[in-house]
N, C-alpha and C. Protein backbone atom coordinates (compact mmCIF):
# COMPACT_ATOMS: atom_id res chain seq x y z
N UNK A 1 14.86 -10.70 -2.48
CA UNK A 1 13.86 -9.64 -2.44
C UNK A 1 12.87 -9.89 -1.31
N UNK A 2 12.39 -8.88 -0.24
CA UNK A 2 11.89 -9.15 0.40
C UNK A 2 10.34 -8.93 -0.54
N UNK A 3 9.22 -9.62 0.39
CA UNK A 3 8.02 -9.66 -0.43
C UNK A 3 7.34 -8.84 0.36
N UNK A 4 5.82 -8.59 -0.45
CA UNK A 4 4.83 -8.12 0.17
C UNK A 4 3.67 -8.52 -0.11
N UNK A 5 2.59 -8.39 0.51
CA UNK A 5 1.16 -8.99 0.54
C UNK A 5 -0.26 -8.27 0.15
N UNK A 6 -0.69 -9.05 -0.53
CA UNK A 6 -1.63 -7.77 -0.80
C UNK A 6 -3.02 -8.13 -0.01
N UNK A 7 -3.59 -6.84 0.42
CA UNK A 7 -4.58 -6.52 1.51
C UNK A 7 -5.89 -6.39 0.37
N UNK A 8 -6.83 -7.46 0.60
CA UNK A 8 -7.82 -7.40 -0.50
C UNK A 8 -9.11 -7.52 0.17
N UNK A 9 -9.31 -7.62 1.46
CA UNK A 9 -10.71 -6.61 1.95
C UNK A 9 -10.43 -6.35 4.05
N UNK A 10 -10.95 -5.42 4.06
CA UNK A 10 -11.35 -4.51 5.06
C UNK A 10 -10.90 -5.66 6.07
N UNK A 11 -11.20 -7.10 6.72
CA UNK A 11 -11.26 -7.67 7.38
C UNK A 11 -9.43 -7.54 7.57
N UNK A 12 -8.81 -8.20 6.33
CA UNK A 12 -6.95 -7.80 6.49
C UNK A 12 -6.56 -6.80 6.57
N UNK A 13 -7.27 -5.41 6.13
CA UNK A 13 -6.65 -4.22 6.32
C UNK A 13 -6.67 -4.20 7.93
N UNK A 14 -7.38 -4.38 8.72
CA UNK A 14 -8.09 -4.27 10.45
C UNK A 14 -6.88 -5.05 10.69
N UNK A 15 -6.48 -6.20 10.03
CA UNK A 15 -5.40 -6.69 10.66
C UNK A 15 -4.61 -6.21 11.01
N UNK A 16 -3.98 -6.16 9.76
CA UNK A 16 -2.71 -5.66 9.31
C UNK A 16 -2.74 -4.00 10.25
N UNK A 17 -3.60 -3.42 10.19
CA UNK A 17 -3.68 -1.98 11.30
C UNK A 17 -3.47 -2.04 12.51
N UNK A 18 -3.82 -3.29 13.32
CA UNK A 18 -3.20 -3.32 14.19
C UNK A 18 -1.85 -4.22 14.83
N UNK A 19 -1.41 -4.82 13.00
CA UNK A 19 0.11 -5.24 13.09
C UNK A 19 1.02 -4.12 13.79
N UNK A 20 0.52 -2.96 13.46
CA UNK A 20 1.08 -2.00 13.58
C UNK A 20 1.78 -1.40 14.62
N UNK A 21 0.87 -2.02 15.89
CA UNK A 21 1.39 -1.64 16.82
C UNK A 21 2.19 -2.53 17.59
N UNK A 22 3.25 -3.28 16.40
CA UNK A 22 4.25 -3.91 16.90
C UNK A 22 5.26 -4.11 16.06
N UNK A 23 4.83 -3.68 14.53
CA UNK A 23 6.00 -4.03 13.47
C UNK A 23 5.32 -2.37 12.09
N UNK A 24 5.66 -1.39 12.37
CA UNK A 24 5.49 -0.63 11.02
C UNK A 24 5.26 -1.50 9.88
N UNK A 25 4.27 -0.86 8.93
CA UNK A 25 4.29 -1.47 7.82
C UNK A 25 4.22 -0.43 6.44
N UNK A 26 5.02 -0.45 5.08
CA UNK A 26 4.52 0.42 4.51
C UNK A 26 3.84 -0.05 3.23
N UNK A 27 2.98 0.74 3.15
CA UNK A 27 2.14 0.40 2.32
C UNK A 27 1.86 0.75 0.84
N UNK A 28 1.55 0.37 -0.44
CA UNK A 28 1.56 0.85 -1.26
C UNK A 28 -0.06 0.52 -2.11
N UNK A 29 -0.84 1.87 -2.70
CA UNK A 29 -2.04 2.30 -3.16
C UNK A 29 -1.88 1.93 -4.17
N UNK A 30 -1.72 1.20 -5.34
CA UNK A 30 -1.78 1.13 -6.38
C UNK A 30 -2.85 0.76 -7.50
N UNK A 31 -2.91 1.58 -8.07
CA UNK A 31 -3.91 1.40 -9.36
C UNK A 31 -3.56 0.86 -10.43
N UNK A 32 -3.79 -0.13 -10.83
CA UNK A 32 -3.30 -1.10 -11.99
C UNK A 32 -4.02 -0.40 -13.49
N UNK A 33 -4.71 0.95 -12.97
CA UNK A 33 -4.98 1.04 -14.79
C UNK A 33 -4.16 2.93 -14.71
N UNK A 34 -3.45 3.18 -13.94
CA UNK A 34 -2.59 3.85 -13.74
C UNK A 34 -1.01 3.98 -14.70
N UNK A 35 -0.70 4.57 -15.21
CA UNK A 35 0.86 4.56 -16.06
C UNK A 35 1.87 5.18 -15.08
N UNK A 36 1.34 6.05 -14.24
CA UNK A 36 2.00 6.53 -13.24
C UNK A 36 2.09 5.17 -11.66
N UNK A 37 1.01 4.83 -11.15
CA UNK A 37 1.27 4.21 -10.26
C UNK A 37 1.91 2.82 -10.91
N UNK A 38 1.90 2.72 -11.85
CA UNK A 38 3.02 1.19 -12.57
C UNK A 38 4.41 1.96 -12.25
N UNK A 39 5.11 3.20 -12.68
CA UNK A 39 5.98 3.15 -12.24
C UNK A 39 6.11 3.40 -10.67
N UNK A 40 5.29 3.63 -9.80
CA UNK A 40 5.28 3.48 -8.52
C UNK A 40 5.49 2.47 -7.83
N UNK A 41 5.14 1.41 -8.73
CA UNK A 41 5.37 0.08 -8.15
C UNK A 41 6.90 -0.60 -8.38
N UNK A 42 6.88 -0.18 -9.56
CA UNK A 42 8.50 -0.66 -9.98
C UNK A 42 9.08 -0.26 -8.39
N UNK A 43 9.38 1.34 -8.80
CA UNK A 43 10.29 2.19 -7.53
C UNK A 43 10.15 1.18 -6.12
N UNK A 44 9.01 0.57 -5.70
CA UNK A 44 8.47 0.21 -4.48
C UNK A 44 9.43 -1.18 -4.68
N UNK A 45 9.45 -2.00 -5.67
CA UNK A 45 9.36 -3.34 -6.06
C UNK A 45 11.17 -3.21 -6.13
N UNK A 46 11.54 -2.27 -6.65
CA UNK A 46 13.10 -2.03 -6.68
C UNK A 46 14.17 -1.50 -5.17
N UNK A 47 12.75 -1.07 -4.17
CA UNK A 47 13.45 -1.02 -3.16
C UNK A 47 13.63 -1.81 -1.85
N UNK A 48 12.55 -3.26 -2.38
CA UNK A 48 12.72 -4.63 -1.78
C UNK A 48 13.61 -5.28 -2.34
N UNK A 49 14.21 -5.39 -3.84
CA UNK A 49 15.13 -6.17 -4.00
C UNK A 49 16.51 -5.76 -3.70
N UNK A 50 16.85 -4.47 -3.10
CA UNK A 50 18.37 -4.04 -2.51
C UNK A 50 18.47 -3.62 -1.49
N UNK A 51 18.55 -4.41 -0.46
CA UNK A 51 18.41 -4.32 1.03
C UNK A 51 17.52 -3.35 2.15
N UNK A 52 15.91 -3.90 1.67
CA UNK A 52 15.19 -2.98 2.53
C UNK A 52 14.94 -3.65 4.03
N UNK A 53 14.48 -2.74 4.87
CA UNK A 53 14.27 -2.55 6.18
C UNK A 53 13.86 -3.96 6.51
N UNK A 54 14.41 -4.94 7.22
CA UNK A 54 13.52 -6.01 7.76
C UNK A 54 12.56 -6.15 9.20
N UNK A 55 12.78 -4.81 9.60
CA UNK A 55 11.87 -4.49 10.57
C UNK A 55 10.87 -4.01 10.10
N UNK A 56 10.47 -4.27 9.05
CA UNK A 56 9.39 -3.78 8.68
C UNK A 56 8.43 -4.72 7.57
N UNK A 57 7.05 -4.70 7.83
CA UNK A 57 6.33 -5.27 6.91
C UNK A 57 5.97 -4.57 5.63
N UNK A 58 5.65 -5.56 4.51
CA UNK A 58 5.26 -5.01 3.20
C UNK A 58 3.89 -4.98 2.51
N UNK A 59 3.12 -3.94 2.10
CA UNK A 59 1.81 -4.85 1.57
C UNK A 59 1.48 -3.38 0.61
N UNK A 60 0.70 -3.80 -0.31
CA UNK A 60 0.02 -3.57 -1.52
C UNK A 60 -1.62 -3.45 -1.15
N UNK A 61 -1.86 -2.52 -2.07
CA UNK A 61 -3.66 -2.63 -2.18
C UNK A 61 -3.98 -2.04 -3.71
N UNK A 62 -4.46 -2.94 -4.36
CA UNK A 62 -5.33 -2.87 -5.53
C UNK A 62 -6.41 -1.91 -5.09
N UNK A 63 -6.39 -0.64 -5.78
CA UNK A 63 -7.05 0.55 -5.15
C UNK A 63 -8.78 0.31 -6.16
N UNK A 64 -8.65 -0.09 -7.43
CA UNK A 64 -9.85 -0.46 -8.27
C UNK A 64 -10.37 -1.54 -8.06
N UNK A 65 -9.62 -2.92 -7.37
CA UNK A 65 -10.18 -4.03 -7.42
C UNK A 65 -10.37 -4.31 -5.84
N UNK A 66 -10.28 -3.04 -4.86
CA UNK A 66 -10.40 -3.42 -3.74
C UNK A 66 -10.57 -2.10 -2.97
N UNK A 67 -11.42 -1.12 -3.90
CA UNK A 67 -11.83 0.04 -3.26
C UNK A 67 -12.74 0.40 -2.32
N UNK A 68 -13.38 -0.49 -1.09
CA UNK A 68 -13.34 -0.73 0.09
C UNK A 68 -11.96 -0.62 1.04
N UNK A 69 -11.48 -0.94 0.48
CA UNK A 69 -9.77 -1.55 2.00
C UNK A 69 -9.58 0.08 1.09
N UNK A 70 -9.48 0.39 0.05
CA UNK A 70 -8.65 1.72 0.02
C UNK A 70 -9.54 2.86 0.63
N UNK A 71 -10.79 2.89 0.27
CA UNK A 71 -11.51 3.68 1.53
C UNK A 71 -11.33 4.02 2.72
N UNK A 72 -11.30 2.48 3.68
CA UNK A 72 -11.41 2.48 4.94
C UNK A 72 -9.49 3.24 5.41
N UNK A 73 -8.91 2.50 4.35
CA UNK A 73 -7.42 2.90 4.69
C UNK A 73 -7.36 4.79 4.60
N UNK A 74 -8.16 5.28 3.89
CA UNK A 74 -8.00 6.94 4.19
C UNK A 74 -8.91 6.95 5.31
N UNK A 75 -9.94 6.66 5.25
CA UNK A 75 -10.76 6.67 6.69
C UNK A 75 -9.74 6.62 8.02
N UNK A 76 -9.49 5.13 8.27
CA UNK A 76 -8.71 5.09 9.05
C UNK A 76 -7.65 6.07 10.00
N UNK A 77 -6.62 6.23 8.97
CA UNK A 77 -5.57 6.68 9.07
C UNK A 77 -5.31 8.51 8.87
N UNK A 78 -6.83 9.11 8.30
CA UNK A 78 -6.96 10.35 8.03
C UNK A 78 -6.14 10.77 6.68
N UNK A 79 -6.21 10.26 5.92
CA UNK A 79 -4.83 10.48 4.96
C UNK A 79 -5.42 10.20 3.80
N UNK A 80 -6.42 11.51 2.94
CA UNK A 80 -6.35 11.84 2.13
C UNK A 80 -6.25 10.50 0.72
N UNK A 81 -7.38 9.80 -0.17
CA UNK A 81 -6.86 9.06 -0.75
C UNK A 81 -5.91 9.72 -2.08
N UNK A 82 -5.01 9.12 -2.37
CA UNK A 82 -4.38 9.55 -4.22
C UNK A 82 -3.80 8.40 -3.84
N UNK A 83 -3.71 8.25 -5.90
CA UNK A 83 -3.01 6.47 -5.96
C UNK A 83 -2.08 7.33 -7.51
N UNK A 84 -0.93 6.74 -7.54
CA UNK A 84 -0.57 5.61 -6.31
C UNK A 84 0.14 6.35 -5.34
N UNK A 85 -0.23 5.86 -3.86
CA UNK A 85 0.60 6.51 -2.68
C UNK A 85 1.22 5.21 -2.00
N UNK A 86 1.97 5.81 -1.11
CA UNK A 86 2.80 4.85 -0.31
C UNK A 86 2.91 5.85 0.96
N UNK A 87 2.62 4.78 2.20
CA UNK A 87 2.09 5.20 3.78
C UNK A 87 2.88 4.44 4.15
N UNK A 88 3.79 4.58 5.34
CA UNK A 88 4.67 4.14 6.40
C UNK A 88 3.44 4.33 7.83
N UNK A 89 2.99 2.94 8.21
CA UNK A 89 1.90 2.86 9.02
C UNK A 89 2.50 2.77 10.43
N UNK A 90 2.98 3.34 11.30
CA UNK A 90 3.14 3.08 12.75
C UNK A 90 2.89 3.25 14.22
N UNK A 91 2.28 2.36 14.73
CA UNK A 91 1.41 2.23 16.20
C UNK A 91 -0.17 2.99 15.78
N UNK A 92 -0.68 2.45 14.22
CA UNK A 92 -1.91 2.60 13.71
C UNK A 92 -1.95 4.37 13.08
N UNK A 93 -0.73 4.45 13.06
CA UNK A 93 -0.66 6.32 12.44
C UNK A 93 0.23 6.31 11.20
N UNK A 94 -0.59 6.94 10.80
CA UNK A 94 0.20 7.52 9.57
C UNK A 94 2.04 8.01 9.69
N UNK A 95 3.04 7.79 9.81
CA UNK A 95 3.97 8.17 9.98
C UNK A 95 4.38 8.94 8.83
N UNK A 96 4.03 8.87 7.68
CA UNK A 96 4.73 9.58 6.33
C UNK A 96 3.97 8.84 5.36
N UNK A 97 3.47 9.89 4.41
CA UNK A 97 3.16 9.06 2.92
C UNK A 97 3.75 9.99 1.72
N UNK A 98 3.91 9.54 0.76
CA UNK A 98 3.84 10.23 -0.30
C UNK A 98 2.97 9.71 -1.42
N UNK A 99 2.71 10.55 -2.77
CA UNK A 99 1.89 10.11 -3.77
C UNK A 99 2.60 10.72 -4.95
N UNK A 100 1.67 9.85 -5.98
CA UNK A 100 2.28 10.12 -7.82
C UNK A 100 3.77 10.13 -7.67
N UNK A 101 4.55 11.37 -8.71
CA UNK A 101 5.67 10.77 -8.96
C UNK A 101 6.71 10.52 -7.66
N UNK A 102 6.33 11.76 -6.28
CA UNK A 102 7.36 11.34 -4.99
C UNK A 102 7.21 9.77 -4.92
N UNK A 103 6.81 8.98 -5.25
CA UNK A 103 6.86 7.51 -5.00
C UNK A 103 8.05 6.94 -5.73
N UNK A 104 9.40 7.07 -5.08
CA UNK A 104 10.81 6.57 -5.48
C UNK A 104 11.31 5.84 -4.48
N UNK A 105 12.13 5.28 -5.35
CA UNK A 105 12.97 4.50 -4.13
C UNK A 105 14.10 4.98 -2.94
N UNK A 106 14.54 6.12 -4.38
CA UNK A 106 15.46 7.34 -3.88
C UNK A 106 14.46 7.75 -2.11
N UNK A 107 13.23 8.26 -2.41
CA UNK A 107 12.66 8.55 -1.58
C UNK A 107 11.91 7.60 -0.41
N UNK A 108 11.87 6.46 -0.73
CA UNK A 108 11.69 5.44 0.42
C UNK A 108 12.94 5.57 1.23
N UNK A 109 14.07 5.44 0.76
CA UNK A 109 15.58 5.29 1.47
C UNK A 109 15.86 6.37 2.14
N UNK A 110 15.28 7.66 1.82
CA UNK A 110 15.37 8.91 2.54
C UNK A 110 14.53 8.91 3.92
N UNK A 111 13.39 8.17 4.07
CA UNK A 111 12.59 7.66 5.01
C UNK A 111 13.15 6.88 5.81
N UNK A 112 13.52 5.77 5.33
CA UNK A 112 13.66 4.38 6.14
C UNK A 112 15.03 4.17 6.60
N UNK A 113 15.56 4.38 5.67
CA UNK A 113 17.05 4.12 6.28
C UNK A 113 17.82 5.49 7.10
């Protein structure tokens, strides 16, 4: 399974934003007191363990326990917050997100691959 990292204040999000402009990264909003973004995460978590993209980086944001980095990340990127979403970040742009139930794996693979 490939892994991912979680972005837990503004200083790593800046990073990780301008990882960007050398390795896409996608990202996932998740709210841990969410029933919907839990299964968002599964979907996310199920489409690292069966051969996802290795050109690409992975990372997470605790949207309640780190609602700064989820701020600045709609700031940033212009993109509307809802959790749980998932953003394909590339050369610091938004390339594609989706939110609530579009957050599948079905639908990552329709993206990425």
């Amino acid at each position: 399974m490939r892994t991912y990292r979680e972005i837990t204040t503004v200083e790593e999000w800046k990073q990780t934003l301008e990882s960007t402009e050398s390795r896409p990264v996608l990202l996932l909003k998740h709210s841990t007191r969410c029933p919907v973004s839990a299964s968002a995460l599964e979907e996310f978590e199920a489409y690292l363990k069966d051969k996802p993209r290795e050109d690409i980086d992975y990372a997470i944001v605790l949207v309640v326990e780190s609602r700064p980095v989820s701020n600045q990340i709609a700031e940033d990127l212009g993109v509307k917050h809802e959790s749980p979403q998932i953003i394909l970040i590339d050369k610091k742009k938004s390339y594609w997100n989706a939110s609530h139930w579009a957050v599948t794996t079905k639908h990552i693979r329709a993206v990425l691959d």
